[in-house]
N, C-alpha and C. Protein backbone atom coordinates (compact mmCIF):
# COMPACT_ATOMS: atom_id res chain seq x y z
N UNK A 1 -2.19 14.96 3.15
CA UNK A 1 -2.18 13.54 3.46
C UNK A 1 -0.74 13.04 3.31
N UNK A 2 0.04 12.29 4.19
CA UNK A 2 1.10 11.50 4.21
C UNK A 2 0.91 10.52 4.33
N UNK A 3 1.61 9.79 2.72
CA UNK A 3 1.20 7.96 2.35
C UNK A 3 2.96 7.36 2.77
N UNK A 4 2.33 6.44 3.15
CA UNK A 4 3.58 5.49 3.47
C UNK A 4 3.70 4.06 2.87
N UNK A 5 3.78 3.56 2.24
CA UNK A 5 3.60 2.21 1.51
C UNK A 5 5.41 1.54 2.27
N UNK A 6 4.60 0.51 3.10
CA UNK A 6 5.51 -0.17 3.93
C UNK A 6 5.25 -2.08 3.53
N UNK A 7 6.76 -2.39 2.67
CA UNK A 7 6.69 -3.45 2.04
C UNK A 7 7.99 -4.36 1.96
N UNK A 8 7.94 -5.78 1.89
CA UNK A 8 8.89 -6.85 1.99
C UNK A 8 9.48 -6.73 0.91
N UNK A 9 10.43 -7.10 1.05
CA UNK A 9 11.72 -6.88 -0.23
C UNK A 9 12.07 -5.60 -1.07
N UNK A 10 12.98 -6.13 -1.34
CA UNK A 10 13.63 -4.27 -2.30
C UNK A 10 13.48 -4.35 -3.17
N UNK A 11 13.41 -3.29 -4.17
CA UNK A 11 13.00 -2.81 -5.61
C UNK A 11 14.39 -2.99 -5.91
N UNK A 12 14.19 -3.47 -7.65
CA UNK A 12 15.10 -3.79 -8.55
C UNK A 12 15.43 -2.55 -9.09
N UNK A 13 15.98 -1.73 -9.99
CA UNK A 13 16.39 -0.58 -10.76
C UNK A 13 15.76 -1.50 -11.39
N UNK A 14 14.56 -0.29 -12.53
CA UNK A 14 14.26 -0.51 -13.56
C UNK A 14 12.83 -0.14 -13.74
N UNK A 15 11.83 -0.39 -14.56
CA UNK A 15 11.05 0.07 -14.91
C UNK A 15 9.52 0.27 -14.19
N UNK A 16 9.96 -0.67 -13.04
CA UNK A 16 8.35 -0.78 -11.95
C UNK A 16 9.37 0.21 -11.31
N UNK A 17 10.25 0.37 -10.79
CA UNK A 17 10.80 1.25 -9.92
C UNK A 17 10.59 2.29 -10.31
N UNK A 18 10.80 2.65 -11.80
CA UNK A 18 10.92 4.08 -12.25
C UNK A 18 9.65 4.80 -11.94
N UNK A 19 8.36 3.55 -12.55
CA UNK A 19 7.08 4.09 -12.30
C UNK A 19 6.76 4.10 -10.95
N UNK A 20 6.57 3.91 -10.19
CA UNK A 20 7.12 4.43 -8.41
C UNK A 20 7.27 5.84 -8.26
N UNK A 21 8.21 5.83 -8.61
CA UNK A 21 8.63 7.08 -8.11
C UNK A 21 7.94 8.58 -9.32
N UNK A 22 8.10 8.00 -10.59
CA UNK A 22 6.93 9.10 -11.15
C UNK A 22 5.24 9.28 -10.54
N UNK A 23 5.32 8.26 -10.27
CA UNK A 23 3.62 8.56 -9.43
C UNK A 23 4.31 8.90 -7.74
N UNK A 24 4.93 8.88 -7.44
CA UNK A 24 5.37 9.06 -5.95
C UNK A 24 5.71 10.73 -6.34
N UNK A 25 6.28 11.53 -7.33
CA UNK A 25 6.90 12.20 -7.53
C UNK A 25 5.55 13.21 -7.96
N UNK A 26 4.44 12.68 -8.56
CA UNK A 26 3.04 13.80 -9.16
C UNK A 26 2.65 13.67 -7.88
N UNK A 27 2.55 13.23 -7.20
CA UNK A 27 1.75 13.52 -5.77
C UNK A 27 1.84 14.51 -5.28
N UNK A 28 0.90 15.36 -4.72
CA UNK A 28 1.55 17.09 -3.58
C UNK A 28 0.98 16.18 -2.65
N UNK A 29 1.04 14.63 -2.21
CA UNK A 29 1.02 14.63 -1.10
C UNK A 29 2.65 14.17 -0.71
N UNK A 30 3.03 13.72 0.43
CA UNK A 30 3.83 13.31 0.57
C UNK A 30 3.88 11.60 0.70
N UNK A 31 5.09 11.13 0.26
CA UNK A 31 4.68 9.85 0.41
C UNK A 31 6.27 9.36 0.35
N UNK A 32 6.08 8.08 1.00
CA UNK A 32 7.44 7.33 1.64
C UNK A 32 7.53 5.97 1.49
N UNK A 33 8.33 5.64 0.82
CA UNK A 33 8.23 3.89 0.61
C UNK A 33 9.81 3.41 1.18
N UNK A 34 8.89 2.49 2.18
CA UNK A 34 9.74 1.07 2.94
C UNK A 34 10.12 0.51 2.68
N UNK A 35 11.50 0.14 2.64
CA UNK A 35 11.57 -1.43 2.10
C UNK A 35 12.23 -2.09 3.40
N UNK A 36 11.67 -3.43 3.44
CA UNK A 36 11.98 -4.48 4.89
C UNK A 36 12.83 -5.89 4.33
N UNK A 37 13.13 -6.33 4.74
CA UNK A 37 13.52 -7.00 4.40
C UNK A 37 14.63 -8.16 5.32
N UNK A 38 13.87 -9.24 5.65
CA UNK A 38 14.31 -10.41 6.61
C UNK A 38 15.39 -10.73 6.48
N UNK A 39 16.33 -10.74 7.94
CA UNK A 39 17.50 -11.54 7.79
C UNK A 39 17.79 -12.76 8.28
N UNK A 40 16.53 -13.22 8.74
CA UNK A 40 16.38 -14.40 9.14
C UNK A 40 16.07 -15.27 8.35
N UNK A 41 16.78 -17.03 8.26
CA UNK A 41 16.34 -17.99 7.04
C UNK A 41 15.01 -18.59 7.69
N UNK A 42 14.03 -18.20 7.19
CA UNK A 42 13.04 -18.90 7.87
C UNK A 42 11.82 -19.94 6.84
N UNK A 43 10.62 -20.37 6.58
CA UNK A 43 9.94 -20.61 5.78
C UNK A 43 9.09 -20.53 6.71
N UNK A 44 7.73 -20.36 5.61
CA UNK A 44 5.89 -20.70 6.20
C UNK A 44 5.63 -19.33 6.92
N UNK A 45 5.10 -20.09 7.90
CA UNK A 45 4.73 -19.07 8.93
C UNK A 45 5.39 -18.44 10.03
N UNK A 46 6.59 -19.20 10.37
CA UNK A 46 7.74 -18.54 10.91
C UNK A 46 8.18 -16.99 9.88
N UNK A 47 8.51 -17.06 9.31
CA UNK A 47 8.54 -16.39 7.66
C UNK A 47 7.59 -14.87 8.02
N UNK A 48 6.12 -15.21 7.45
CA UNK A 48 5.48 -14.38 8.02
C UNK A 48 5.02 -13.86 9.10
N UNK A 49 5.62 -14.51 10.21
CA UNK A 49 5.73 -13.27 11.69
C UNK A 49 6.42 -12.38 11.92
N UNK A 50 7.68 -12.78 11.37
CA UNK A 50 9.12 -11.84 11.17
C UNK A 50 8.58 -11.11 10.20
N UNK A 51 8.22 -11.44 9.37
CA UNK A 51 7.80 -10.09 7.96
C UNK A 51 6.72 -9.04 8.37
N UNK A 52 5.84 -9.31 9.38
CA UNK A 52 5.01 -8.92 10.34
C UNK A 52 5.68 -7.76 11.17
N UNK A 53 6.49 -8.41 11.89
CA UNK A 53 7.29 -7.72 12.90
C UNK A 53 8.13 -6.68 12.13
N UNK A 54 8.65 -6.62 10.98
CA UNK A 54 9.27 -5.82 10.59
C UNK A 54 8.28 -4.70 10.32
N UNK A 55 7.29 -5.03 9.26
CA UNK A 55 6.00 -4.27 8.67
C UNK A 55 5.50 -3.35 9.68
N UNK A 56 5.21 -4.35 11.02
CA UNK A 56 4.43 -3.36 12.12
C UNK A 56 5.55 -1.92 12.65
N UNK A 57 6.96 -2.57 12.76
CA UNK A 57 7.71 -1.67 13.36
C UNK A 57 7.72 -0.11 12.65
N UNK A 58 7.29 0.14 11.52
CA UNK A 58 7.56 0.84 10.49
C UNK A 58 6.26 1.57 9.93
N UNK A 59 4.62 1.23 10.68
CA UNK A 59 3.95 1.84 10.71
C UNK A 59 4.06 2.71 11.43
N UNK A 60 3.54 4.38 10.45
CA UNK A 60 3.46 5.29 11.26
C UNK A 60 2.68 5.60 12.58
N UNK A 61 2.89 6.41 13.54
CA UNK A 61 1.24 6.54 14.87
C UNK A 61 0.33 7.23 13.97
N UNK A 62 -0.89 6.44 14.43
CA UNK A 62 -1.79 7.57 13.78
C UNK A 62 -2.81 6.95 12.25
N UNK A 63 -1.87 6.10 11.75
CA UNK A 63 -1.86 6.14 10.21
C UNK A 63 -2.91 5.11 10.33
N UNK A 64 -3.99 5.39 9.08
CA UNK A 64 -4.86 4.61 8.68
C UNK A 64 -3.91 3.41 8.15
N UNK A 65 -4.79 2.09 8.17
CA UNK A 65 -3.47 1.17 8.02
C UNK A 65 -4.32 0.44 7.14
N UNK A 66 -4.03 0.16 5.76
CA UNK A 66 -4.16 -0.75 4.96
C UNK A 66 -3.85 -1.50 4.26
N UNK A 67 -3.66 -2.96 4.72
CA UNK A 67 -3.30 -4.18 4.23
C UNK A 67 -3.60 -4.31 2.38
N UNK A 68 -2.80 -4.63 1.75
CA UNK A 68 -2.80 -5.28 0.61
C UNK A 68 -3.22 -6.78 0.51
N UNK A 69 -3.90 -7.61 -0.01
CA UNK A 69 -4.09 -9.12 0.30
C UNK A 69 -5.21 -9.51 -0.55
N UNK A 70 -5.31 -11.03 -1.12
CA UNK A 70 -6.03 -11.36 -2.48
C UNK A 70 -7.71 -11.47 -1.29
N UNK A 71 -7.48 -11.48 0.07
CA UNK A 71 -8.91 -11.68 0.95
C UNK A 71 -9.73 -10.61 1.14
N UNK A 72 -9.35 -9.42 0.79
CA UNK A 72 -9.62 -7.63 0.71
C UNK A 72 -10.49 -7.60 -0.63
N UNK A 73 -11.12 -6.30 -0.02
CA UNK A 73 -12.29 -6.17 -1.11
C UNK A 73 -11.43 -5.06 -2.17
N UNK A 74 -11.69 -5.54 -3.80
CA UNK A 74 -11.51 -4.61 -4.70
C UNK A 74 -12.18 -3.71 -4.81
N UNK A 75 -12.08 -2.61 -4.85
CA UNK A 75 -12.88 -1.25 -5.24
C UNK A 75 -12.21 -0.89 -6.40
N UNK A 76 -13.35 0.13 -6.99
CA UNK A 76 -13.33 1.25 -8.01
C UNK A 76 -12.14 2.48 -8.09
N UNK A 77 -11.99 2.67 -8.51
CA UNK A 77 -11.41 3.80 -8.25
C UNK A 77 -12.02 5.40 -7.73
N UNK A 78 -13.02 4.88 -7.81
CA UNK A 78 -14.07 6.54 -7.50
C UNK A 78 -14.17 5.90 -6.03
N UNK A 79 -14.64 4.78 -5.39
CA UNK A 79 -14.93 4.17 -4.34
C UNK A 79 -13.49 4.42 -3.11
N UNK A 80 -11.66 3.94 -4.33
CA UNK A 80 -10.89 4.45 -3.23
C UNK A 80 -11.07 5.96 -3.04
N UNK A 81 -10.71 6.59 -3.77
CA UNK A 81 -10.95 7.95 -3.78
C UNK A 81 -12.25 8.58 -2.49
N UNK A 82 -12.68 7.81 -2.48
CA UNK A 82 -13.70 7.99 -1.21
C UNK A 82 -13.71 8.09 -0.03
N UNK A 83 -12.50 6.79 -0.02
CA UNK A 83 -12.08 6.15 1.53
C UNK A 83 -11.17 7.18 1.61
N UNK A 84 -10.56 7.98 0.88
CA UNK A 84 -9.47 8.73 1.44
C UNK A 84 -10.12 10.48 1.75
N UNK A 85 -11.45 10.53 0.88
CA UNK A 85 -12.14 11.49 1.09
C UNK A 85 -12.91 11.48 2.91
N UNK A 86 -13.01 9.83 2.95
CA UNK A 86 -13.34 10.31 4.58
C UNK A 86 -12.37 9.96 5.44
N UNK A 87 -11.55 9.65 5.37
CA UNK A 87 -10.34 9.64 6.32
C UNK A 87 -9.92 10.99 6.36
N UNK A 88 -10.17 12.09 5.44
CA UNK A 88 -9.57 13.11 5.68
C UNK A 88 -10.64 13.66 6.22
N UNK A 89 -11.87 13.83 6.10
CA UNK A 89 -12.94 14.14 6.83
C UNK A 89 -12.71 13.95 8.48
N UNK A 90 -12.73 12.54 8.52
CA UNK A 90 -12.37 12.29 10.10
C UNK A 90 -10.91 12.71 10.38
N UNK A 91 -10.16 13.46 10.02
CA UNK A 91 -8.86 14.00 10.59
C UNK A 91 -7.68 13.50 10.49
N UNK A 92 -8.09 12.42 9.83
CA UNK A 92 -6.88 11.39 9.32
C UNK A 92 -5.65 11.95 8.53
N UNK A 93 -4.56 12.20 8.76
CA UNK A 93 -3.80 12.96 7.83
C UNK A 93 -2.36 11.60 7.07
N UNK A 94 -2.60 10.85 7.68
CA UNK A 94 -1.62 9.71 7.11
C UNK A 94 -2.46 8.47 7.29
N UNK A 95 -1.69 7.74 5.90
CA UNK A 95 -2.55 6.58 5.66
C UNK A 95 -1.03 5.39 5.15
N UNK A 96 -1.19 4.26 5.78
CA UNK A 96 0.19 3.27 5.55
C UNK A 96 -0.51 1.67 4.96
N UNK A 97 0.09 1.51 3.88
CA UNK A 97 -0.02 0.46 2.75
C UNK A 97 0.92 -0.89 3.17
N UNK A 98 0.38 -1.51 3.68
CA UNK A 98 1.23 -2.62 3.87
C UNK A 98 1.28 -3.68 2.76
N UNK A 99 2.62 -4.30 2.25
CA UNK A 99 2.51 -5.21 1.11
C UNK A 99 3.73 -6.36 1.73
N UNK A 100 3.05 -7.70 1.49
CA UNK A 100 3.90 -8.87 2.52
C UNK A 100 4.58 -8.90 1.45
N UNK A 101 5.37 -10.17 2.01
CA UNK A 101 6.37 -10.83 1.01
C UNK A 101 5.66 -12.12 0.12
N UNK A 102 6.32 -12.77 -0.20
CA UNK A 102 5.82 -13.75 -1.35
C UNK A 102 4.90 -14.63 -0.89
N UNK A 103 4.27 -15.29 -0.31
CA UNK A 103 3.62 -16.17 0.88
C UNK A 103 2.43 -14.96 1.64
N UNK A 104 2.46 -13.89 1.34
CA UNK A 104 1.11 -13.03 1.99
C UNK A 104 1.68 -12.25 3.40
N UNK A 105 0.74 -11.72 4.03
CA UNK A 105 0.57 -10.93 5.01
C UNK A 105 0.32 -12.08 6.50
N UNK A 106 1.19 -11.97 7.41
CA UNK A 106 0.54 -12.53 8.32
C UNK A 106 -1.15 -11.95 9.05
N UNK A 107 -2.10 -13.55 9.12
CA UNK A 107 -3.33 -12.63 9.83
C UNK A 107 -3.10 -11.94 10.91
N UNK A 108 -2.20 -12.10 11.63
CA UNK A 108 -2.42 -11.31 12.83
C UNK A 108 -2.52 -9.77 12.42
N UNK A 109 -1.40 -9.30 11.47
CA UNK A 109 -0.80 -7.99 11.18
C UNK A 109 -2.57 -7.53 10.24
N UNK A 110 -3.04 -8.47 9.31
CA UNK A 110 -3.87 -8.39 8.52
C UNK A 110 -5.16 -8.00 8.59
N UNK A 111 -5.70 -8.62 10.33
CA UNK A 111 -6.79 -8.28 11.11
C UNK A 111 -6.81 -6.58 11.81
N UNK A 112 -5.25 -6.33 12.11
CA UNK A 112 -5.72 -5.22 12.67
C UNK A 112 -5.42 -3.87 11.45
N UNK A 113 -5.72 -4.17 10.03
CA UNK A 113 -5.63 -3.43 9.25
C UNK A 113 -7.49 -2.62 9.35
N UNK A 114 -7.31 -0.73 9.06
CA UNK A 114 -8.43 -0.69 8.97
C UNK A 114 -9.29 -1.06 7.32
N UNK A 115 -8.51 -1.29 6.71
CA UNK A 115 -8.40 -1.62 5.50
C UNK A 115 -7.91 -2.59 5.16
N UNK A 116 -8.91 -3.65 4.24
CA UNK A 116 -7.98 -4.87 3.39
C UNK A 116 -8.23 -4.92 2.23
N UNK A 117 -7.84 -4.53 1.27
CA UNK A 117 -7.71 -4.16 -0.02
C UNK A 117 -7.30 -5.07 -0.84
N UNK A 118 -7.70 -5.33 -2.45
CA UNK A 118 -7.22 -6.54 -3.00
C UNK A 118 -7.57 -6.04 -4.55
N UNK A 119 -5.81 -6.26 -5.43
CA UNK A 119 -6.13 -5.57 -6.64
C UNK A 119 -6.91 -6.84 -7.45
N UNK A 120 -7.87 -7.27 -6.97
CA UNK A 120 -8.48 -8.90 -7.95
C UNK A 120 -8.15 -9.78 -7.45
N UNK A 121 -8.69 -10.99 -8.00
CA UNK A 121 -8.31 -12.40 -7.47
C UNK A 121 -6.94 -13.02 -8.24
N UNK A 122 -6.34 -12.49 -8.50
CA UNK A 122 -4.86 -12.72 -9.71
C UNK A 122 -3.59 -12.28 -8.74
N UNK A 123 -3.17 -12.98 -8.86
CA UNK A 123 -1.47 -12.67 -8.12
C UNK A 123 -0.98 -11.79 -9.26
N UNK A 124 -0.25 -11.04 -8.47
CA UNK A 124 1.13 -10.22 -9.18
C UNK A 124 2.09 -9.70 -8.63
N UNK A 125 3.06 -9.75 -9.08
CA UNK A 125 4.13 -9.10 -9.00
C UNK A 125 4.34 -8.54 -7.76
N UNK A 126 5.29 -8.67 -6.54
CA UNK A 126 4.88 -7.43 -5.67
C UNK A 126 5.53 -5.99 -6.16
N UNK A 127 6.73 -6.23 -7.10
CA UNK A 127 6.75 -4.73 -7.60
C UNK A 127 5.85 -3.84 -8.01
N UNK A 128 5.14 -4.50 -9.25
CA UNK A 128 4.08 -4.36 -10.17
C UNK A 128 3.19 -3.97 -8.83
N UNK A 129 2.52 -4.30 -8.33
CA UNK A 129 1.64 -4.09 -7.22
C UNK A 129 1.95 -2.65 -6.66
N UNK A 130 3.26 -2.32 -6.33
CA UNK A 130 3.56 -1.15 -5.67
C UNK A 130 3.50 -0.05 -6.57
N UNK A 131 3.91 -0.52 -8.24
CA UNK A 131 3.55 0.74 -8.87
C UNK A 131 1.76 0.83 -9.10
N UNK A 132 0.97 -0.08 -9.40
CA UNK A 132 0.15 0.13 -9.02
C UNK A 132 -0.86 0.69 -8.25
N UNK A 133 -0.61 0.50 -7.46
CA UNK A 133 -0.92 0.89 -5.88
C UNK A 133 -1.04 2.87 -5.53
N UNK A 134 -0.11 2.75 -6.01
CA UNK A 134 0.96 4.20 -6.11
C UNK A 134 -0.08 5.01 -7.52
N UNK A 135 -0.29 4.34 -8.11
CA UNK A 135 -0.79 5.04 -8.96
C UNK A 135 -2.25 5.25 -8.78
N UNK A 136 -2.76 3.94 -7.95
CA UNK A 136 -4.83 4.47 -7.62
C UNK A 136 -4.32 5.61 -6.80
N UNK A 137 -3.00 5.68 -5.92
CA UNK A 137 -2.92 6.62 -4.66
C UNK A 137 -3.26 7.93 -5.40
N UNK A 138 -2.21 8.35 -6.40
CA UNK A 138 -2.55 9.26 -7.47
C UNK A 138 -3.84 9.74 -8.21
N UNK A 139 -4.30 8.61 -8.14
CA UNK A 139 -5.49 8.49 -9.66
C UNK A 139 -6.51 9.10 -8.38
N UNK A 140 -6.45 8.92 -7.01
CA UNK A 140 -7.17 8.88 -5.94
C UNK A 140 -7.47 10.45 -5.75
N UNK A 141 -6.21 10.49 -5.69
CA UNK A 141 -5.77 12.63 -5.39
C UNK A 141 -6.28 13.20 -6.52
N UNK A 142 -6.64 13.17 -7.94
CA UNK A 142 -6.72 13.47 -8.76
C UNK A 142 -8.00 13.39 -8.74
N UNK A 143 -9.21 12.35 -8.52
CA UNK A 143 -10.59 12.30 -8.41
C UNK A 143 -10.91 13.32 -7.41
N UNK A 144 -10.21 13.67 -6.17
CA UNK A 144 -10.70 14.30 -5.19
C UNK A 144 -10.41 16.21 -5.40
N UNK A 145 -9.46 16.11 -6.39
CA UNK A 145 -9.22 17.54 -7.12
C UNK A 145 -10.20 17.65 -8.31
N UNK A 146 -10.77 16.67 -8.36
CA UNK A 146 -11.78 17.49 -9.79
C UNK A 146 -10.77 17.56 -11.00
N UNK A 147 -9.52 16.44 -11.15
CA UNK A 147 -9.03 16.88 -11.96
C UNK A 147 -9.70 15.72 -13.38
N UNK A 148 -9.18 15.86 -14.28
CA UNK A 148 -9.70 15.05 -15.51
C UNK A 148 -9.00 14.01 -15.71
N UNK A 149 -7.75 13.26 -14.72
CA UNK A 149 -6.67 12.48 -15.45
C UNK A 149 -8.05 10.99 -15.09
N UNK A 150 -8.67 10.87 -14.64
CA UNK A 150 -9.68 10.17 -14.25
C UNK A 150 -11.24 10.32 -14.83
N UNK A 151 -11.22 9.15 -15.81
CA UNK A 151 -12.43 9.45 -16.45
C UNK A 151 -13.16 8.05 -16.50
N UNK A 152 -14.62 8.62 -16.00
CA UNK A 152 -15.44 7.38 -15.77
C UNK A 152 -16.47 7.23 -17.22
């Protein structure tokens, strides 16, 4: 499986970054993180079309595409672990994580996700989010190996 987590703004050096890349780094899958980032002064929804347009340019062909957003259903962790158990079933070999900028995901980009995902009804961080994220990706691979780092 090749993960792509394609997201607005750049990572700071420091400790959400570090954890990033240690869960990016236990993976035997491969995985690739985006960073986008607008050079246009815009606000609102002008804002999120351009953040759109960048996001879309940068999805892989092919790739299961799932939106990050507080309107997405939370799952379990045995439940993601699932979705990636049948995406690989159906032949799916890459899967791409979209995460907006501060103001959300434009709907347009949001609707044609096959996935809308949502860590709770609580804002956070979009760093925090990416190590997160990165880590169900992990915690995901690890349920589907039978390994023990995952205990229900």
């Amino acid at each position: 499986m090749r993960v792509t987590l394609v997201a607005v703004g750049r990572a700071r050096r420091g400790p959400k970054q570090e954890q990033c890349r240690d869960y990016a780094g236990r993976l035997p899958w491969t995985v690739e993180i985006i960073e986008v980032e607008p050079k246009k002064r815009l606000g609102g929804d002008a804002l999120k079309a351009h953040e759109a347009e960048l996001l879309a340019a940068r999805i892989p062909d092919g790739a299961v595409l799932v939106a990050l957003d507080e309107r997405g259903r939370a799952l379990s962790s045995s439940d993601f672990a699932a979705a990636f158990r049948r995406w690989q079933d159906d032949g799916r070999q890459a899967v791409c994580f979209l995460i907006g900028g501060a103001d959300g995901l434009d709907p347009g980009l949001r609707d044609r996700a096959d996935m809308v995902l949502a860590f709770g009804p609580q804002t956070w961080p979009h760093m925090m989010v990416r190590a997160m994220l990165l880590e169900q990706v992990y915690r995901a691979e690890r349920i589907l190996a039978g390994h023990p780092y995952h205990r229900e």
